[in-house]
PDB file of N, CA and C in Angstrom:
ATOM      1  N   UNK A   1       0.850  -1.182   0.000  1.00  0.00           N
ATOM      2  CA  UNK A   1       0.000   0.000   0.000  1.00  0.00           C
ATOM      3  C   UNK A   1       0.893   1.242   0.000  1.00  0.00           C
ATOM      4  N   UNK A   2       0.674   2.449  -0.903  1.00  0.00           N
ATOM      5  CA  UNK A   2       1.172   3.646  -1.149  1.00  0.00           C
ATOM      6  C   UNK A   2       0.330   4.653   0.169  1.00  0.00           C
ATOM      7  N   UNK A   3       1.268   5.588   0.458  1.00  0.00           N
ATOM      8  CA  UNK A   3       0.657   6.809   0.977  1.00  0.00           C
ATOM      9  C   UNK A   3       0.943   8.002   0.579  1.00  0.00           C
ATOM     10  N   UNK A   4      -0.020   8.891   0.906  1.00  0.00           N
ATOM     11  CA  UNK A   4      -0.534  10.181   0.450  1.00  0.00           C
ATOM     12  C   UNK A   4      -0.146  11.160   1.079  1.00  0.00           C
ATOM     13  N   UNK A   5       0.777  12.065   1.218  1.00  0.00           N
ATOM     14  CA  UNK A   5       1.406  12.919   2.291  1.00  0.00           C
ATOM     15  C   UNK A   5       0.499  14.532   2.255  1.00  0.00           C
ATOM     16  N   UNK A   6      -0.540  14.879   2.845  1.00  0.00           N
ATOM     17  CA  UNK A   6      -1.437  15.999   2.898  1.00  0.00           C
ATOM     18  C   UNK A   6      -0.866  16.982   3.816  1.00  0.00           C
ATOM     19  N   UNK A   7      -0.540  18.204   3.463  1.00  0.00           N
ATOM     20  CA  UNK A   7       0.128  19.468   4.006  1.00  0.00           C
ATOM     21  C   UNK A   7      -0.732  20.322   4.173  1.00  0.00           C
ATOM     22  N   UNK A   8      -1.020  21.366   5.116  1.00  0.00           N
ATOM     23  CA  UNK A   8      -2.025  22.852   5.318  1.00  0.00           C
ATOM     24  C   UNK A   8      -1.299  23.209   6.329  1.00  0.00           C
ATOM     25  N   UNK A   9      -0.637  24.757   5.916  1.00  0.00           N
ATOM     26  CA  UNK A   9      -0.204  25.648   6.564  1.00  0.00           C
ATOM     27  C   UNK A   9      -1.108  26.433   7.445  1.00  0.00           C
ATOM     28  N   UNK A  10      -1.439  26.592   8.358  1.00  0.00           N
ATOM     29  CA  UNK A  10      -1.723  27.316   9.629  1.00  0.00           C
ATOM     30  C   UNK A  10      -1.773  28.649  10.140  1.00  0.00           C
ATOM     31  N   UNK A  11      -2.874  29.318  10.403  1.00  0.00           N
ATOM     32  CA  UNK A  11      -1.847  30.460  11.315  1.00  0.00           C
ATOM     33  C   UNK A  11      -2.557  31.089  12.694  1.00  0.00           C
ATOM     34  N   UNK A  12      -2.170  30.401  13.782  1.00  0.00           N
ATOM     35  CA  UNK A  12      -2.796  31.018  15.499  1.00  0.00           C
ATOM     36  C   UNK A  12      -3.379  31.992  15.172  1.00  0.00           C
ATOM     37  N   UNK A  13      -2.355  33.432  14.758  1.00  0.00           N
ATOM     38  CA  UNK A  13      -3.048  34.668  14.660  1.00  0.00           C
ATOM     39  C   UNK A  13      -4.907  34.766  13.805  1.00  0.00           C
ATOM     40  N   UNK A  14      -4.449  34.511  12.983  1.00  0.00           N
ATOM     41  CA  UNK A  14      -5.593  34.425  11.870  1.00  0.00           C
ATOM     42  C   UNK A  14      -6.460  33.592  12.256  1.00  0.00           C
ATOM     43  N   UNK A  15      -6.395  32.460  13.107  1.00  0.00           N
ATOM     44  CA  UNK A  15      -7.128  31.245  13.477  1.00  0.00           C
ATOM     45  C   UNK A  15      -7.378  30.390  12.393  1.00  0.00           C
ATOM     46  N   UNK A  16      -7.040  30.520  11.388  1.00  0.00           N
ATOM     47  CA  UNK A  16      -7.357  29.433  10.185  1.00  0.00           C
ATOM     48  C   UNK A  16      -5.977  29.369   9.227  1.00  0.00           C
ATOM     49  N   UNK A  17      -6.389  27.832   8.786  1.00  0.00           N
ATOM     50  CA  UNK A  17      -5.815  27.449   7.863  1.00  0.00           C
ATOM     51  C   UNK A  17      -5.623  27.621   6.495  1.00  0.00           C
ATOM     52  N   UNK A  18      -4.806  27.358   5.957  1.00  0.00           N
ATOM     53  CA  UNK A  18      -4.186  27.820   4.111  1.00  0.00           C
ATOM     54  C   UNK A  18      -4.819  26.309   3.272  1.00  0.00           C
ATOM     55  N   UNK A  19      -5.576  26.370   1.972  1.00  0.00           N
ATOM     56  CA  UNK A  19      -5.279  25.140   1.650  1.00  0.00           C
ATOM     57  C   UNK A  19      -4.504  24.328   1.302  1.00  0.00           C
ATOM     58  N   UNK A  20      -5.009  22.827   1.456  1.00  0.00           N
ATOM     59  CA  UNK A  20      -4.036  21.939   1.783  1.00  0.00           C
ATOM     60  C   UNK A  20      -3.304  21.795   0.389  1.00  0.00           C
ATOM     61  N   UNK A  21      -2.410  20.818   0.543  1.00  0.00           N
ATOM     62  CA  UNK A  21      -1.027  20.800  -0.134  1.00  0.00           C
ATOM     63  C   UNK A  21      -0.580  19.247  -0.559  1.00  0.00           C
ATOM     64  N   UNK A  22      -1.355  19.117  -1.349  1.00  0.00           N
ATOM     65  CA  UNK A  22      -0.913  17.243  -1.544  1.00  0.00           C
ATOM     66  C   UNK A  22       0.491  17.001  -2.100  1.00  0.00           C
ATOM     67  N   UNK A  23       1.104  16.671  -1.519  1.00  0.00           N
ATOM     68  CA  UNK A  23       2.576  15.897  -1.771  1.00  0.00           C
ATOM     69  C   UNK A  23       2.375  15.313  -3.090  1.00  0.00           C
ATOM     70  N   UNK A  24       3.248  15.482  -4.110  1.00  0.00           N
ATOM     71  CA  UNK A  24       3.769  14.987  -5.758  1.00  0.00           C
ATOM     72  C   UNK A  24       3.911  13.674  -5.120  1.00  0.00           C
ATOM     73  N   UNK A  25       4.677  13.591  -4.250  1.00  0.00           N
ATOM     74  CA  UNK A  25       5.057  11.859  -4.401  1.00  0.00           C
ATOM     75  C   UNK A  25       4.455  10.937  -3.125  1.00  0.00           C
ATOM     76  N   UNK A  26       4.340   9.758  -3.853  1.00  0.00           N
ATOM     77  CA  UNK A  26       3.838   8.387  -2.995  1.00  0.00           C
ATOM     78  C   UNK A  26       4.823   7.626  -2.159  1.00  0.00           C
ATOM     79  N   UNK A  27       4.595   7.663  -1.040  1.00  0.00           N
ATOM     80  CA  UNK A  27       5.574   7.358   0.058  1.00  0.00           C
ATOM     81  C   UNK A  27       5.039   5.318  -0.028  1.00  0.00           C
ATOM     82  N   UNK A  28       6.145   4.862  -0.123  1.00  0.00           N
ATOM     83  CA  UNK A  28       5.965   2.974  -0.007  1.00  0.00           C
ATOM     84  C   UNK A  28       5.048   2.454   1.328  1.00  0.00           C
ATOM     85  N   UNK A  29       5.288   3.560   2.411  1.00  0.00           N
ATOM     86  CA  UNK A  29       4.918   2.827   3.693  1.00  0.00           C
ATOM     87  C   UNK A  29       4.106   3.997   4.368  1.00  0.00           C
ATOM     88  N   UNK A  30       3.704   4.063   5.952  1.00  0.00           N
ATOM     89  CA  UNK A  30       3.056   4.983   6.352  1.00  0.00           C
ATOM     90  C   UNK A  30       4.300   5.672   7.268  1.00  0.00           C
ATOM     91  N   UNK A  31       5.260   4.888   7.764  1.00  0.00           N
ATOM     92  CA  UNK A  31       6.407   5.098   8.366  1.00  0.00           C
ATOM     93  C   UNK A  31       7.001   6.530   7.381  1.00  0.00           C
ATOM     94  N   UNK A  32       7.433   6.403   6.166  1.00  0.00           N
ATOM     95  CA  UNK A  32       8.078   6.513   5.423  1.00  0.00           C
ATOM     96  C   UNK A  32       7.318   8.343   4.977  1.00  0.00           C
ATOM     97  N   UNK A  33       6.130   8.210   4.891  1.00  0.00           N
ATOM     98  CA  UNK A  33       5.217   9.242   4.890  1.00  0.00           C
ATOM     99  C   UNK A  33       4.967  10.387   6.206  1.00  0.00           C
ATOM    100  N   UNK A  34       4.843   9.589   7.081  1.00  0.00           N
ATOM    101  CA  UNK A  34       4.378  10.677   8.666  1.00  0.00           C
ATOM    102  C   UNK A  34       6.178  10.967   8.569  1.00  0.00           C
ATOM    103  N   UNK A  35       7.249  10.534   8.160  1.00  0.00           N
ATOM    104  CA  UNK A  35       8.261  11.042   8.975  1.00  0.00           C
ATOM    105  C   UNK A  35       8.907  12.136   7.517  1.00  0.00           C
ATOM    106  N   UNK A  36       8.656  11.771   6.643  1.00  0.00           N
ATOM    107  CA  UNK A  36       8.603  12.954   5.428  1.00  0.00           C
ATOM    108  C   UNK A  36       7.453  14.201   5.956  1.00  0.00           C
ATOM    109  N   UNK A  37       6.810  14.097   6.619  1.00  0.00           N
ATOM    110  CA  UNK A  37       5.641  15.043   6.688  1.00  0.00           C
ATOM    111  C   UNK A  37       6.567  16.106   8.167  1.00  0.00           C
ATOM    112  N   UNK A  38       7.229  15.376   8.885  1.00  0.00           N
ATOM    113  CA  UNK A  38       8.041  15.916  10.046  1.00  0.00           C
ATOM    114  C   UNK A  38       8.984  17.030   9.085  1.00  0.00           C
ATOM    115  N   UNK A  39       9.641  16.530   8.380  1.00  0.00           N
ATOM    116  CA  UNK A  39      10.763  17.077   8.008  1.00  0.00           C
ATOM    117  C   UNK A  39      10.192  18.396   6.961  1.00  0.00           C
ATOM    118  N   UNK A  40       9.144  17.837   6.042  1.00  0.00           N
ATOM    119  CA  UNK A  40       8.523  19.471   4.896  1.00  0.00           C
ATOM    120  C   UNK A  40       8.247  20.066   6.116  1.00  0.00           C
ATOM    121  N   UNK A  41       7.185  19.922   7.346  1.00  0.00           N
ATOM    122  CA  UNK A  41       6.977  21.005   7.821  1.00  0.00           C
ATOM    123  C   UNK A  41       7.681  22.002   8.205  1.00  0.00           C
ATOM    124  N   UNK A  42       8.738  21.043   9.175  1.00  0.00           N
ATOM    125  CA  UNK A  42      10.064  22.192   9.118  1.00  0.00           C
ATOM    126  C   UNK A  42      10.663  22.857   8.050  1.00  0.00           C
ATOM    127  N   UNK A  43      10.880  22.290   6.680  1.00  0.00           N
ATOM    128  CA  UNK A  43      11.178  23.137   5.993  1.00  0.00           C
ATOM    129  C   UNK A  43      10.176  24.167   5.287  1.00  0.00           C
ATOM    130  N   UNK A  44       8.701  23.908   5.519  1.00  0.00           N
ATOM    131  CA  UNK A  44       7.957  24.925   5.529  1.00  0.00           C
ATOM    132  C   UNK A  44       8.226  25.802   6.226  1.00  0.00           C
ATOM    133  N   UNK A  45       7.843  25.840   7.132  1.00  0.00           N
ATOM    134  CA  UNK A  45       8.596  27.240   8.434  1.00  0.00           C
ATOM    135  C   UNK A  45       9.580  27.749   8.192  1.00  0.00           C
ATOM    136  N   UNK A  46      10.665  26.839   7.444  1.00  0.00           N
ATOM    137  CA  UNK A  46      12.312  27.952   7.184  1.00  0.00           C
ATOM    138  C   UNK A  46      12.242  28.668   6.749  1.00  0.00           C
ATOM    139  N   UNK A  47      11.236  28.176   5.241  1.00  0.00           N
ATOM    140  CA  UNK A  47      11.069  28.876   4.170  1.00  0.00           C
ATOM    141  C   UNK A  47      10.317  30.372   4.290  1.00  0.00           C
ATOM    142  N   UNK A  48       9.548  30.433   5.784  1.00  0.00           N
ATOM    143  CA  UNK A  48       9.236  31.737   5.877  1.00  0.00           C
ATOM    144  C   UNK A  48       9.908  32.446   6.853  1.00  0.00           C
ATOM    145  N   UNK A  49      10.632  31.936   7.584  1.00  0.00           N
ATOM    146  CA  UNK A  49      11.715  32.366   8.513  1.00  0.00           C
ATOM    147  C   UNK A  49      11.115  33.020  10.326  1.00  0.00           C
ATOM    148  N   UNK A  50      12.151  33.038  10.593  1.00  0.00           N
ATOM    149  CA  UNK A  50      11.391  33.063  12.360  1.00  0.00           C
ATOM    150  C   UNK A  50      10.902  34.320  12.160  1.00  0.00           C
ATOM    151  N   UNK A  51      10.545  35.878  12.052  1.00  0.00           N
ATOM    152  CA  UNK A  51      10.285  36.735  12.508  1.00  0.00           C
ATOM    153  C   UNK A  51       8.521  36.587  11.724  1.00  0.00           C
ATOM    154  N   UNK A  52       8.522  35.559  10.601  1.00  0.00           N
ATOM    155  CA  UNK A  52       7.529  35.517   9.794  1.00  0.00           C
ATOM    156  C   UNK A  52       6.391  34.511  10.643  1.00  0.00           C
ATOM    157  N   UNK A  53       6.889  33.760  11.221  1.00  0.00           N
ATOM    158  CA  UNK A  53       6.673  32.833  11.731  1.00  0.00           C
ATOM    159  C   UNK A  53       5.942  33.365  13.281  1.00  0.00           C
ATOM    160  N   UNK A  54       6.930  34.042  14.083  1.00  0.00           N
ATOM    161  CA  UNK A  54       6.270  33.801  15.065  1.00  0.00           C
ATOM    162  C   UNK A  54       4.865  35.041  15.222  1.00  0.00           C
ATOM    163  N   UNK A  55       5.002  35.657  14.374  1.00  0.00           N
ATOM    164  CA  UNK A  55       3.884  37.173  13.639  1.00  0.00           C
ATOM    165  C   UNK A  55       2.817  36.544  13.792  1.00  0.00           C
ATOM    166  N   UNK A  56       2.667  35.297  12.888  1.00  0.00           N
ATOM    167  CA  UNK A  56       1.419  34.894  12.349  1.00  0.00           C
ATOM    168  C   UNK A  56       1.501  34.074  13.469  1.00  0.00           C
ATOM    169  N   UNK A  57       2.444  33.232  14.120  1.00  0.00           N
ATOM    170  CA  UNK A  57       1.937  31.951  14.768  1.00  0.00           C
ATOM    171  C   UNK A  57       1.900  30.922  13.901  1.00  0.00           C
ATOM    172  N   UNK A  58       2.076  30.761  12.662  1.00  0.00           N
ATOM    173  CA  UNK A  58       2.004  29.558  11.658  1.00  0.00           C
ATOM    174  C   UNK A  58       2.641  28.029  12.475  1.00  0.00           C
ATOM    175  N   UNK A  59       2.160  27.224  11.785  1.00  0.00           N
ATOM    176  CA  UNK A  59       2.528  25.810  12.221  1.00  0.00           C
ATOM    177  C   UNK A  59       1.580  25.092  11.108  1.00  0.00           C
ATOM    178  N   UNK A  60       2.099  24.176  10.927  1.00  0.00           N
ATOM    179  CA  UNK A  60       1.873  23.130   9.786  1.00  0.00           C
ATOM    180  C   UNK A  60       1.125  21.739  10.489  1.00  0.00           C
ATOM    181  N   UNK A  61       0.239  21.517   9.586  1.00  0.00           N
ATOM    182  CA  UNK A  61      -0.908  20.335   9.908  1.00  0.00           C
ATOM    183  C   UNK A  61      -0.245  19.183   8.812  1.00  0.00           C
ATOM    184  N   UNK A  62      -0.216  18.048   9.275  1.00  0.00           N
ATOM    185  CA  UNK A  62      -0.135  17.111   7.711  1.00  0.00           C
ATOM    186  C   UNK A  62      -0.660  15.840   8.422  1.00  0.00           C
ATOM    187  N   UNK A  63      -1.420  14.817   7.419  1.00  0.00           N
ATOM    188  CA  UNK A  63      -1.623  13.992   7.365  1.00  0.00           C
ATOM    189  C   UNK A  63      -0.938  12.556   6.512  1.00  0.00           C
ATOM    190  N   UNK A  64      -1.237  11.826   6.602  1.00  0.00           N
ATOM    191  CA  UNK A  64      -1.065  10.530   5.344  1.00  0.00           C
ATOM    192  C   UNK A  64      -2.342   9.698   5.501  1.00  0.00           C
ATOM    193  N   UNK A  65      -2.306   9.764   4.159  1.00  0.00           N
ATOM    194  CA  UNK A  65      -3.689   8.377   3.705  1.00  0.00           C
ATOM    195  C   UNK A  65      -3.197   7.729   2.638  1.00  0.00           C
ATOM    196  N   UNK A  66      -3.942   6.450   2.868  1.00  0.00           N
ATOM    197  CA  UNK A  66      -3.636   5.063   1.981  1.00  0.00           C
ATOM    198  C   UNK A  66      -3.992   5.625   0.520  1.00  0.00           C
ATOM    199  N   UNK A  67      -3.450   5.931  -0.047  1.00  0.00           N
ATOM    200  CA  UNK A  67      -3.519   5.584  -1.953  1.00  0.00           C
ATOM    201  C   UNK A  67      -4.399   4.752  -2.251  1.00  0.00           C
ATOM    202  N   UNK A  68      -5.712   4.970  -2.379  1.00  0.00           N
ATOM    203  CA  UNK A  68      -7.009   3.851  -2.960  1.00  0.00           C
ATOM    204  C   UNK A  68      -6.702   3.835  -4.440  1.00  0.00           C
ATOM    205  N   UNK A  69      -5.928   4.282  -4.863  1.00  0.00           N
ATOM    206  CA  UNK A  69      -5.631   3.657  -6.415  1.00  0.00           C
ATOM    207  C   UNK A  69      -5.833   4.983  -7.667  1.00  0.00           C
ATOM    208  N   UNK A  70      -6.245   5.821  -6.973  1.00  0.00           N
ATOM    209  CA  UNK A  70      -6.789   7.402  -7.997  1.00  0.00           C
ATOM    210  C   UNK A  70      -5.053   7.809  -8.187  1.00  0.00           C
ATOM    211  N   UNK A  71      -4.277   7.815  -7.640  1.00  0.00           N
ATOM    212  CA  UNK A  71      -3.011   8.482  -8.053  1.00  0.00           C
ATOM    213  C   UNK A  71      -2.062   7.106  -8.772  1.00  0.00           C
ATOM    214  N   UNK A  72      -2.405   6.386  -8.700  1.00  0.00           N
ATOM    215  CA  UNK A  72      -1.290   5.506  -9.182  1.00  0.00           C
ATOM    216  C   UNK A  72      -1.230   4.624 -10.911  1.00  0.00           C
TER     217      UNK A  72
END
């Protein structure tokens, strides 16, 4: 079974979320997916940098779901 790595950027201040962000690629396992989802978020946040960051309050949501067969 493939997984689906789902991203939505965040922001405390604003109280709501950005839409979500489906990952290009299919992770082999679910392991393999939740711990890719650790690492974009952080590099989401770099990418807007701390003074951007702690303004809004942003923080990153992600999920993984099983690949029912529509992407593959």
């Amino acid at each position: 079974m493939k997984y689906i790595l789902i991203l939505m950027l965040c922001s405390g201040t604003a109280e709501k979320c950005f839409k979500e962000v489906k990952h290009e690629f299919l992770f082999e396992d679910y392991y393999s997916c939740i711990t890719n989802g650790y690492n974009l978020s952080n590099d989401t946040l770099n990418t807007f940098g701390k003074p951007t960051v702690n303004s809004n309050k942003f923080y990153v949501k992600f999920m993984c779901f099983e690949d029912k067969g529509e992407n593959t």
